[in-house]
N, C-alpha and C. Protein backbone atom coordinates (compact mmCIF):
# COMPACT_ATOMS: atom_id res chain seq x y z
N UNK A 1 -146.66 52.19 -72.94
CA UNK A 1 -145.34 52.09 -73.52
C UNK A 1 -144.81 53.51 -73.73
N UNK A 2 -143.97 53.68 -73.03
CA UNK A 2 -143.22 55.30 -72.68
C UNK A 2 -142.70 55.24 -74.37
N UNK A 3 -142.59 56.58 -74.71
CA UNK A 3 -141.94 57.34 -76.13
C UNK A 3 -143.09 56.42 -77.27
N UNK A 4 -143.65 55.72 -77.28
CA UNK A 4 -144.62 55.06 -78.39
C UNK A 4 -145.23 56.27 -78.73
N UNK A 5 -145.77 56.37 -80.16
CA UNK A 5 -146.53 57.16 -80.84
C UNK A 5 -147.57 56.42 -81.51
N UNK A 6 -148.58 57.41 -82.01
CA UNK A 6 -149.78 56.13 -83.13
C UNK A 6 -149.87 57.36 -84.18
N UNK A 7 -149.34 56.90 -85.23
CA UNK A 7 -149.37 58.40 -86.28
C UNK A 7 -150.72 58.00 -87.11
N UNK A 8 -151.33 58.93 -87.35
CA UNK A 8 -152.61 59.23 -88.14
C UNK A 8 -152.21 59.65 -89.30
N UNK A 9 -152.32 58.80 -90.59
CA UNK A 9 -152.25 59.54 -91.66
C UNK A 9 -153.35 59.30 -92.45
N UNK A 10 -153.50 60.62 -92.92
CA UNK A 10 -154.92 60.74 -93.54
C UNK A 10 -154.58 60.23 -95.32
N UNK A 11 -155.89 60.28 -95.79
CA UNK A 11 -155.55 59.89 -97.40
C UNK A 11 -154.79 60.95 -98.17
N UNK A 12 -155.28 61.83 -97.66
CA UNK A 12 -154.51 63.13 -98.15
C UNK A 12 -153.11 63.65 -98.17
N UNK A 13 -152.44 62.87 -96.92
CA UNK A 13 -151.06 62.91 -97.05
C UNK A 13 -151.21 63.50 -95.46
N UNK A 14 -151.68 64.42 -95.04
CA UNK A 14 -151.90 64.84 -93.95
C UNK A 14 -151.92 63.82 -92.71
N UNK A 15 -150.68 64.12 -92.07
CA UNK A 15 -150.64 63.06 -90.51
C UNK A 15 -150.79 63.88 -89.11
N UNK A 16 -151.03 63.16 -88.58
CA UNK A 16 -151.25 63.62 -87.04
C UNK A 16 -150.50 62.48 -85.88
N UNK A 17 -150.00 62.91 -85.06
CA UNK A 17 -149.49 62.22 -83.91
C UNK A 17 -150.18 62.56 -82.48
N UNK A 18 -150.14 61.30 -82.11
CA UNK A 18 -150.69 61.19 -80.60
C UNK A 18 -149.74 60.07 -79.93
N UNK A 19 -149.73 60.59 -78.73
CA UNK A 19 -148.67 59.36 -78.10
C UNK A 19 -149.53 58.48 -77.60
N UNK A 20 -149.30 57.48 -76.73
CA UNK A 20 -149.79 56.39 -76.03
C UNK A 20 -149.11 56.71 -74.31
N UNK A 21 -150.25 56.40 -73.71
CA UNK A 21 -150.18 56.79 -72.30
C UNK A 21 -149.31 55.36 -71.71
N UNK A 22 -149.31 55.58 -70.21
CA UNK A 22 -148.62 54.71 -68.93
C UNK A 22 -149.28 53.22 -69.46
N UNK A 23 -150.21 52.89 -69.93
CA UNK A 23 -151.26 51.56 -69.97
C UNK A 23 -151.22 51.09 -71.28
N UNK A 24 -151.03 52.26 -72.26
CA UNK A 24 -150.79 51.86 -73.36
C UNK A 24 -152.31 52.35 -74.28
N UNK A 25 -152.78 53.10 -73.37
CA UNK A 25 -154.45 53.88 -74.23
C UNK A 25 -154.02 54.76 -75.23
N UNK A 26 -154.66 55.00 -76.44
CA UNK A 26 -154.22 55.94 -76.87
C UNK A 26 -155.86 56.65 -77.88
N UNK A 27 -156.04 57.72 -77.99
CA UNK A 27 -156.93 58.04 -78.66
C UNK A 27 -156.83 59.54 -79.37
N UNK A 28 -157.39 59.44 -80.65
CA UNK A 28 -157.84 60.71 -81.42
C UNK A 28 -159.23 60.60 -82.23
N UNK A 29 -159.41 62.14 -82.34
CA UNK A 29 -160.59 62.57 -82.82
C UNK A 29 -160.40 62.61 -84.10
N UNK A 30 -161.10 62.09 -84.80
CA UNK A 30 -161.50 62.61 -86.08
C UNK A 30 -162.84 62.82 -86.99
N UNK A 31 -162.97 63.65 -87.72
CA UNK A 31 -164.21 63.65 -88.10
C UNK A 31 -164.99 62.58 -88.81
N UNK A 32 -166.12 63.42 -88.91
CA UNK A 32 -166.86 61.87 -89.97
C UNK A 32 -166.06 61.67 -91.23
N UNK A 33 -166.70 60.46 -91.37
CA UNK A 33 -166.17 60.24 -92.93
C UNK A 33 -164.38 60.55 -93.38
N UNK A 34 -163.58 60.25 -92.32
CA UNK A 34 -162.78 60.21 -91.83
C UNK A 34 -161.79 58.85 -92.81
N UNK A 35 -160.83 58.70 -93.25
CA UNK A 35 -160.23 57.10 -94.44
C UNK A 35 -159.04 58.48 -94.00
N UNK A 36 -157.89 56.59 -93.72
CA UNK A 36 -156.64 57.15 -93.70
C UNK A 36 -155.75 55.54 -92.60
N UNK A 37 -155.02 55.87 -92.32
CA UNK A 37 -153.94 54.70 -92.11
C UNK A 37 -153.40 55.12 -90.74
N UNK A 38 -154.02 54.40 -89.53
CA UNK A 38 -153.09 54.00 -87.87
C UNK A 38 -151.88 53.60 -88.05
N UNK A 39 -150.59 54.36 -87.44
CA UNK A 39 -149.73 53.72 -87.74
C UNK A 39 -149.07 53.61 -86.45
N UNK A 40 -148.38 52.62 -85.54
CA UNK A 40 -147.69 52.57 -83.90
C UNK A 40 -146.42 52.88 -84.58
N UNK A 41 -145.63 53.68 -83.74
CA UNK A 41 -144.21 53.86 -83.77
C UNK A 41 -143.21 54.05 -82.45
N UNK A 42 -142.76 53.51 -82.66
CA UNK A 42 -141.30 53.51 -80.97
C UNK A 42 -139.80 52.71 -81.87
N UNK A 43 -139.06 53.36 -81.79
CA UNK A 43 -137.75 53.37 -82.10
C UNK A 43 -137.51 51.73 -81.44
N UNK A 44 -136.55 51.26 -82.17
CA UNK A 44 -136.50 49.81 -81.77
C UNK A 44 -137.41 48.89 -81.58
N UNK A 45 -138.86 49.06 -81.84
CA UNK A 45 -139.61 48.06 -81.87
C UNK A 45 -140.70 47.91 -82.92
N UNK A 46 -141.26 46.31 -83.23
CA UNK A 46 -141.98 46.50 -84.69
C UNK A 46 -143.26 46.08 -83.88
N UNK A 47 -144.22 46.26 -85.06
CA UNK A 47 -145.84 46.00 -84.14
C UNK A 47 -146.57 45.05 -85.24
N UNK A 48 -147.06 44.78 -84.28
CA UNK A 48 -148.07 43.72 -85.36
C UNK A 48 -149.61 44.13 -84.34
N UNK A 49 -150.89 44.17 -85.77
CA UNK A 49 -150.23 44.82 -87.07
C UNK A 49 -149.58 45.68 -87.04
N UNK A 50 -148.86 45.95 -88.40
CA UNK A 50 -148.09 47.41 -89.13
C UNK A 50 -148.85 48.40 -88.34
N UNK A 51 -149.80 48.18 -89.03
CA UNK A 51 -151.24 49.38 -89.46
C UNK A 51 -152.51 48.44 -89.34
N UNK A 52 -153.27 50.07 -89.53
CA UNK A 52 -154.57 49.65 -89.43
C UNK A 52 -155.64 50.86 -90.29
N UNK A 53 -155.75 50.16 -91.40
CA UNK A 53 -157.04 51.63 -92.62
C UNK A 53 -158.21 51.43 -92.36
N UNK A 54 -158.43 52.53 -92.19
CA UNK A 54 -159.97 53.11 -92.67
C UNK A 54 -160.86 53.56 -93.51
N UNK A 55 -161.68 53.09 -93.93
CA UNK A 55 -162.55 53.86 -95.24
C UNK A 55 -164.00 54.51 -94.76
N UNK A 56 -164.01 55.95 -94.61
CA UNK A 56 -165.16 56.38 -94.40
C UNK A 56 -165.39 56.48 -92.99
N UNK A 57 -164.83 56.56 -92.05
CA UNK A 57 -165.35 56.39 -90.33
C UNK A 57 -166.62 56.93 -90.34
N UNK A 58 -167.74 56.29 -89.36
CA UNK A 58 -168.47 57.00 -89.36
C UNK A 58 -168.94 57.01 -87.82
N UNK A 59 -168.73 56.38 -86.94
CA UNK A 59 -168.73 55.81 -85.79
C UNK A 59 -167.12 55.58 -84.94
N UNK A 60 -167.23 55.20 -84.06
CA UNK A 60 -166.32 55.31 -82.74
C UNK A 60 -165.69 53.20 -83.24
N UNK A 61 -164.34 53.57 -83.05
CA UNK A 61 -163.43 52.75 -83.21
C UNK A 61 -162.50 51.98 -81.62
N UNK A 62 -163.72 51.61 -80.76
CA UNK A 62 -162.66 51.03 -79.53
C UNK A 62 -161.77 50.00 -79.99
N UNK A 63 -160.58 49.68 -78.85
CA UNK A 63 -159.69 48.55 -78.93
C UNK A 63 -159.30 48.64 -80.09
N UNK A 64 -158.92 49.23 -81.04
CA UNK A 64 -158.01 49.14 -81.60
C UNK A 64 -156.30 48.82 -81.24
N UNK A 65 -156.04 47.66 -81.06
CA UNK A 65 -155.15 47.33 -80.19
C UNK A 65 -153.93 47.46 -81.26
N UNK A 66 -152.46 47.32 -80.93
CA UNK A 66 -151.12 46.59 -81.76
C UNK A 66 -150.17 45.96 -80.54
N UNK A 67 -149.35 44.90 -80.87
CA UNK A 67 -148.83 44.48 -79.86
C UNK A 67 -147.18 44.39 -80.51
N UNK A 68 -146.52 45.18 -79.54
CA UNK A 68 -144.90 45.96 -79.75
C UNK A 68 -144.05 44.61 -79.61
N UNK A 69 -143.40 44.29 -80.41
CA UNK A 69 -141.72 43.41 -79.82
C UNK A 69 -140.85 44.41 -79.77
N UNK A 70 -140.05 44.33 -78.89
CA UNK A 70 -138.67 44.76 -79.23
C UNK A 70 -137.67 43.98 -80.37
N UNK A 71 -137.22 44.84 -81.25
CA UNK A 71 -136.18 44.19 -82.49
C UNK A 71 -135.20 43.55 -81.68
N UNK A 72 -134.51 42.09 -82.48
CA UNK A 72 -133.62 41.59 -82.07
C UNK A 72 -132.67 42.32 -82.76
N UNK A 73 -131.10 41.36 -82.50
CA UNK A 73 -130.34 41.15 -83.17
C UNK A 73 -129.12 40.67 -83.02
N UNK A 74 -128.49 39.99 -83.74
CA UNK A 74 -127.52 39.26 -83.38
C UNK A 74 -125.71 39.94 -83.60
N UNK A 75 -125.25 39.82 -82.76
CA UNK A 75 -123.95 39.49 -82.38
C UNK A 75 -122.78 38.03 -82.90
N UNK A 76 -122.30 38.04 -83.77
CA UNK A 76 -121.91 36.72 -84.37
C UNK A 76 -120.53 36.90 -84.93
N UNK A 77 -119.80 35.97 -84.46
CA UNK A 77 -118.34 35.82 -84.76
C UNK A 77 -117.27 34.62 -84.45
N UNK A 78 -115.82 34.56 -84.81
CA UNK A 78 -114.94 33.09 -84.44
C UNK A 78 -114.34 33.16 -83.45
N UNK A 79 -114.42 32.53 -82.51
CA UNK A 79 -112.75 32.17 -82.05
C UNK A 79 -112.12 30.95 -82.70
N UNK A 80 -110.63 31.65 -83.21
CA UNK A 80 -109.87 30.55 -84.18
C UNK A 80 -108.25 30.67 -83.37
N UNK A 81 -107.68 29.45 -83.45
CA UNK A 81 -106.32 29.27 -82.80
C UNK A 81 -105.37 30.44 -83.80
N UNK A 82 -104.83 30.85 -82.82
CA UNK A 82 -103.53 32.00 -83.44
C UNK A 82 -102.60 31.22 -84.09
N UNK A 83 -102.50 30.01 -84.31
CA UNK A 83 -100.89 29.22 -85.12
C UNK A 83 -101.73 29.24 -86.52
N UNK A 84 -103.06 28.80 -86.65
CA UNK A 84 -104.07 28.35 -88.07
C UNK A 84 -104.95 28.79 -88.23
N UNK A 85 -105.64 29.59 -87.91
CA UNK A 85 -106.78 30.12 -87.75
C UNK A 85 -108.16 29.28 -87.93
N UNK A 86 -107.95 28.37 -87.47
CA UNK A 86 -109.06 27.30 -87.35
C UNK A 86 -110.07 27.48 -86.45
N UNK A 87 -111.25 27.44 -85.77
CA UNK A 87 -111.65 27.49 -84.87
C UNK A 87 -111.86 26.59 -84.11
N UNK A 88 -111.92 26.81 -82.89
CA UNK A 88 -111.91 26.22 -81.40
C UNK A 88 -113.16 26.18 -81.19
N UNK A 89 -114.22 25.04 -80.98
CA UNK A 89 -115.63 24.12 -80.20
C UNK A 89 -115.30 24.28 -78.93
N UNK A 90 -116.46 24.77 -78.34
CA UNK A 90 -116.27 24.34 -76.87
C UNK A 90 -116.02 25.63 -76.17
N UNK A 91 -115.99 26.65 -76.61
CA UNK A 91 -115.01 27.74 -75.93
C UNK A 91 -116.16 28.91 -75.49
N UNK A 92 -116.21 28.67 -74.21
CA UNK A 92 -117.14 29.29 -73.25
C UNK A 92 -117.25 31.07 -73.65
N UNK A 93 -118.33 31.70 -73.87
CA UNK A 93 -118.21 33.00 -73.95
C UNK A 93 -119.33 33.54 -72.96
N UNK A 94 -118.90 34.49 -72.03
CA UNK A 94 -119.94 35.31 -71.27
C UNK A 94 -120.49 36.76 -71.36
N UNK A 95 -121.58 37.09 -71.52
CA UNK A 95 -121.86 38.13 -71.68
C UNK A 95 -123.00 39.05 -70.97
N UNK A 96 -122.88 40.08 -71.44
CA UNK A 96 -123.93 40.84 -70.56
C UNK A 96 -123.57 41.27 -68.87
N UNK A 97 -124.46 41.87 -68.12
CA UNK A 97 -124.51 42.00 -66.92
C UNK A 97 -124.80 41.12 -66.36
N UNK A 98 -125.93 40.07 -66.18
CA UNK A 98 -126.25 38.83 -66.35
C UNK A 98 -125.21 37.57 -65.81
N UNK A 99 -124.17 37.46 -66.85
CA UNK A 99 -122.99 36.59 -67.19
C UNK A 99 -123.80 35.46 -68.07
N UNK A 100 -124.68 35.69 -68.61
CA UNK A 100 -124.99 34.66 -69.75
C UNK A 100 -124.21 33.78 -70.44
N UNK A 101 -124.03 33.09 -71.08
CA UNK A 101 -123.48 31.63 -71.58
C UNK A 101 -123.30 31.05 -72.56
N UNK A 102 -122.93 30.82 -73.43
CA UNK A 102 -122.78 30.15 -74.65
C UNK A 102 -121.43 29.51 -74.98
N UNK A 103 -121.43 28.68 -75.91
CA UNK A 103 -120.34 28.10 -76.86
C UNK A 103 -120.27 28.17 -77.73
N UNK A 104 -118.92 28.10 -78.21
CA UNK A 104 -119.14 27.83 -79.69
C UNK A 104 -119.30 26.80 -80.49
N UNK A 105 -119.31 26.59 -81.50
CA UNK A 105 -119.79 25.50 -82.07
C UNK A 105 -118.78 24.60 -82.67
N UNK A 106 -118.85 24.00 -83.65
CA UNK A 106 -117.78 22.10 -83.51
C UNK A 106 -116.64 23.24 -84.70
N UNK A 107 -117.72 24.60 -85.25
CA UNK A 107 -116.51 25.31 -85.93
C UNK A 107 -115.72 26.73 -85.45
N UNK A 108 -116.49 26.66 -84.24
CA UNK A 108 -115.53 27.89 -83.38
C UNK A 108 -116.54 29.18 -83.61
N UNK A 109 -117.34 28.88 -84.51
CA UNK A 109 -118.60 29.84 -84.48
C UNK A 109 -119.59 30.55 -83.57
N UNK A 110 -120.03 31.21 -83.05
CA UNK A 110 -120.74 31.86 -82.50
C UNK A 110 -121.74 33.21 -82.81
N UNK A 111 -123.33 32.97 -82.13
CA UNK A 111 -124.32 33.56 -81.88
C UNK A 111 -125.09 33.92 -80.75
N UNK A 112 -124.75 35.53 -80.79
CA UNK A 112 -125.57 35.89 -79.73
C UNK A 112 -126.74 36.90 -79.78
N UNK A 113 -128.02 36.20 -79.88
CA UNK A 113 -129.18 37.09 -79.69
C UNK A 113 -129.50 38.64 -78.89
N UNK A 114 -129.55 39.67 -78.51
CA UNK A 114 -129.71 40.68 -77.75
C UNK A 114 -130.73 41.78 -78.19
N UNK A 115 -130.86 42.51 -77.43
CA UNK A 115 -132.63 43.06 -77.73
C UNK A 115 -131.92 44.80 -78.13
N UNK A 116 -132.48 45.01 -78.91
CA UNK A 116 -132.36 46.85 -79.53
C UNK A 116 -131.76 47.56 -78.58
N UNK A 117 -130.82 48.18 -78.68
CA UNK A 117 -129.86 49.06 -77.85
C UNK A 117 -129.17 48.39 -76.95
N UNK A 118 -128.67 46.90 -77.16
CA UNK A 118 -127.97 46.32 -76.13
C UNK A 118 -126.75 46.39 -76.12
N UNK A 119 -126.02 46.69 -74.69
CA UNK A 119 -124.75 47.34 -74.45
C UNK A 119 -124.01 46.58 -73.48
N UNK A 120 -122.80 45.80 -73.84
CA UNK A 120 -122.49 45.01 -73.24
C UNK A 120 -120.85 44.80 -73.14
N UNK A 121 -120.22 43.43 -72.33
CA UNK A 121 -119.11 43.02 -72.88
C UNK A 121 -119.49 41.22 -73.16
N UNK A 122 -118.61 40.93 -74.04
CA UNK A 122 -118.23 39.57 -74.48
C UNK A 122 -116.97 38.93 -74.14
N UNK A 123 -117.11 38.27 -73.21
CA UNK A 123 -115.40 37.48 -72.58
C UNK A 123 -115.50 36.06 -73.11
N UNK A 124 -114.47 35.53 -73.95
CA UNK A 124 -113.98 34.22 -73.98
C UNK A 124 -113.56 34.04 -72.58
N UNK A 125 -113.67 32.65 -72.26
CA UNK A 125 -113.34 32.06 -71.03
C UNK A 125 -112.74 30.34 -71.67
N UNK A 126 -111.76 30.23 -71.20
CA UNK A 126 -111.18 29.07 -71.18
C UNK A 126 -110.06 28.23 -70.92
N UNK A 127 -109.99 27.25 -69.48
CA UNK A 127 -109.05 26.71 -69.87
C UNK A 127 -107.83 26.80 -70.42
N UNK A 128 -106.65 27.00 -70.34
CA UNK A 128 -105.79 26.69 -71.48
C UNK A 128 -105.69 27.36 -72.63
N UNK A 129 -106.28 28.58 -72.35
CA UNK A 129 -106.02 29.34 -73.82
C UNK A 129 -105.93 31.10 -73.03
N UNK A 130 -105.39 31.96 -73.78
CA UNK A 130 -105.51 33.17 -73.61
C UNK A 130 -105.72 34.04 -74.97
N UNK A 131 -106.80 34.93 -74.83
CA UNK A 131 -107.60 35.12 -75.92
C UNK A 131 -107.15 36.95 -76.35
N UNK A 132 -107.00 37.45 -77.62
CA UNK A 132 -107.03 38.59 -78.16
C UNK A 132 -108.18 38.97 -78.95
N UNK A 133 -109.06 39.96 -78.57
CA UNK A 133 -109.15 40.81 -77.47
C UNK A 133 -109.69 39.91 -75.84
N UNK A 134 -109.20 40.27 -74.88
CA UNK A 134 -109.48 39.76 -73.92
C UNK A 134 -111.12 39.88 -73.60
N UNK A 135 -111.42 40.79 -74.24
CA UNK A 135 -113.01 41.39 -74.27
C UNK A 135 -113.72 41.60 -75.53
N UNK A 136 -114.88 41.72 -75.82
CA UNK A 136 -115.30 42.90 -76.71
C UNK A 136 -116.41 43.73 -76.31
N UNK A 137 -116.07 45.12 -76.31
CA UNK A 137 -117.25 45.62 -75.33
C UNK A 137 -117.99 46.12 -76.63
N UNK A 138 -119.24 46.35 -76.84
CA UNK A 138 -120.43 46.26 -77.68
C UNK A 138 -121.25 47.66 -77.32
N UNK A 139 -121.66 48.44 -78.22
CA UNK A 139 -122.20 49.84 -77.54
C UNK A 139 -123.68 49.64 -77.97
N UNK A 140 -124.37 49.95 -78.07
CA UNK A 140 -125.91 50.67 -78.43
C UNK A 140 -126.42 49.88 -79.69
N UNK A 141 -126.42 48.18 -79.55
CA UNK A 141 -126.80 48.15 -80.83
C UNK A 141 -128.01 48.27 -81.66
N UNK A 142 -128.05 49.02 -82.47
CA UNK A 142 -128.46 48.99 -83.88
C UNK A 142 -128.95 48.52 -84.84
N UNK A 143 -128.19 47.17 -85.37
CA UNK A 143 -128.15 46.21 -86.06
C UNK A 143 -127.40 45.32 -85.40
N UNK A 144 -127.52 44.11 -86.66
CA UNK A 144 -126.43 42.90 -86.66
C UNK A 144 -125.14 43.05 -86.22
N UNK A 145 -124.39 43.16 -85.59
CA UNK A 145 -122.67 43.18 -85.50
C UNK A 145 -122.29 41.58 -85.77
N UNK A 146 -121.47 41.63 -86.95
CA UNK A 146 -121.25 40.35 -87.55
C UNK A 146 -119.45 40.46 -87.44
N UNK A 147 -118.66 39.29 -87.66
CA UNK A 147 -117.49 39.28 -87.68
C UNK A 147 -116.33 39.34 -86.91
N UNK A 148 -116.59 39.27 -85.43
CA UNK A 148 -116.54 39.33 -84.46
C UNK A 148 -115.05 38.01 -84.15
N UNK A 149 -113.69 38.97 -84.01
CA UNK A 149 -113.02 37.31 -84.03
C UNK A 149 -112.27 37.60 -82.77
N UNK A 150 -112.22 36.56 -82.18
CA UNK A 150 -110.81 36.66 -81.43
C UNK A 150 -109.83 35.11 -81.20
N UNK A 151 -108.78 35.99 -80.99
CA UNK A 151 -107.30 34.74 -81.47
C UNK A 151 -107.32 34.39 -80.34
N UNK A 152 -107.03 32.93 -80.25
CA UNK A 152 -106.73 31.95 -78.62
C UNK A 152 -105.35 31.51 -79.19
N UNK A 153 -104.75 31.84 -77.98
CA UNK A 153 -103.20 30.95 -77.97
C UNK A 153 -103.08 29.87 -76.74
N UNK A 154 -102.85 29.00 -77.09
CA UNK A 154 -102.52 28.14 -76.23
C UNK A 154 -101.67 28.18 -75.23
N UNK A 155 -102.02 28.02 -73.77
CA UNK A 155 -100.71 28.33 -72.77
C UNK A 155 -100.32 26.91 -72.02
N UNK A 156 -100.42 26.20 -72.89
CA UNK A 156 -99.78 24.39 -72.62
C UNK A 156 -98.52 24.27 -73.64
């Protein structure tokens, strides 16, 4: 896992870093009698475990494994009619490079899952309506982006 780190912190406060290779190996030396806290780190992703302590090393520690997710996060917002601001069921949204898929729901609601640093656009598609913003383009996310609206007017 490219940019991953495994930080070594000792009891003492004292840390050390080592990265993790092409395969995902990673190793350091430490002396005997050695107590202190493994920790995996890569920007956007959590590990299970956290960590991993030691009390006293006195011997060689193989496989010490952690296994990385990438953080989600969601994208969530209305489409509501421009005369009431009610929302519109049914109302196709595409996203990504992909063209992925969803609807909204019986309250015009919508959720979209996407993985740490996802950069995209969001198009309403529908029928009989023309939508403000015609898009929403989405940069580098971060977190949650919540609140997300856009107005449909009816062209019947």
């Amino acid at each position: 896992m490219p940019e991953a780190k495994i930080i070594f912190r000792e009891s003492n406060g004292y840390t050390k870093t080592t990265t993790i290779d092409e395969t995902g190996y990673y190793e350091m030396r430490v002396a005997p009698g050695w107590s202190g806290t493994v920790v995996p780190f890569r920007i956007g992703y959590s590990f299970a475990p956290e960590n991993l302590i030691y009390q006293q090393l006195m011997n060689d520690q193989p496989d010490q494994n952690f296994e990385a997710s990438i953080i989600q996060y969601t994208i969530s917002g209305k489409i509501q009619n421009s005369d009431n601001n009610q929302g519109l069921s049914n109302i196709t949204l595409r996203y990504g490079l992909a063209g992925f898929v969803l609807s909204t729901n019986e309250s015009g609601f919508f959720t979209i899952v996407v993985p740490f640093e996802w950069s995209g656009t969001i198009t309403p598609e529908n029928v009989g309506y023309n939508f403000t913003p015609q898009y929403l383009t989405i940069e580098s996310v971060h977190s949650d982006v919540e609140n997300q609206i856009f107005s449909a007017v009816s062209t019947h």
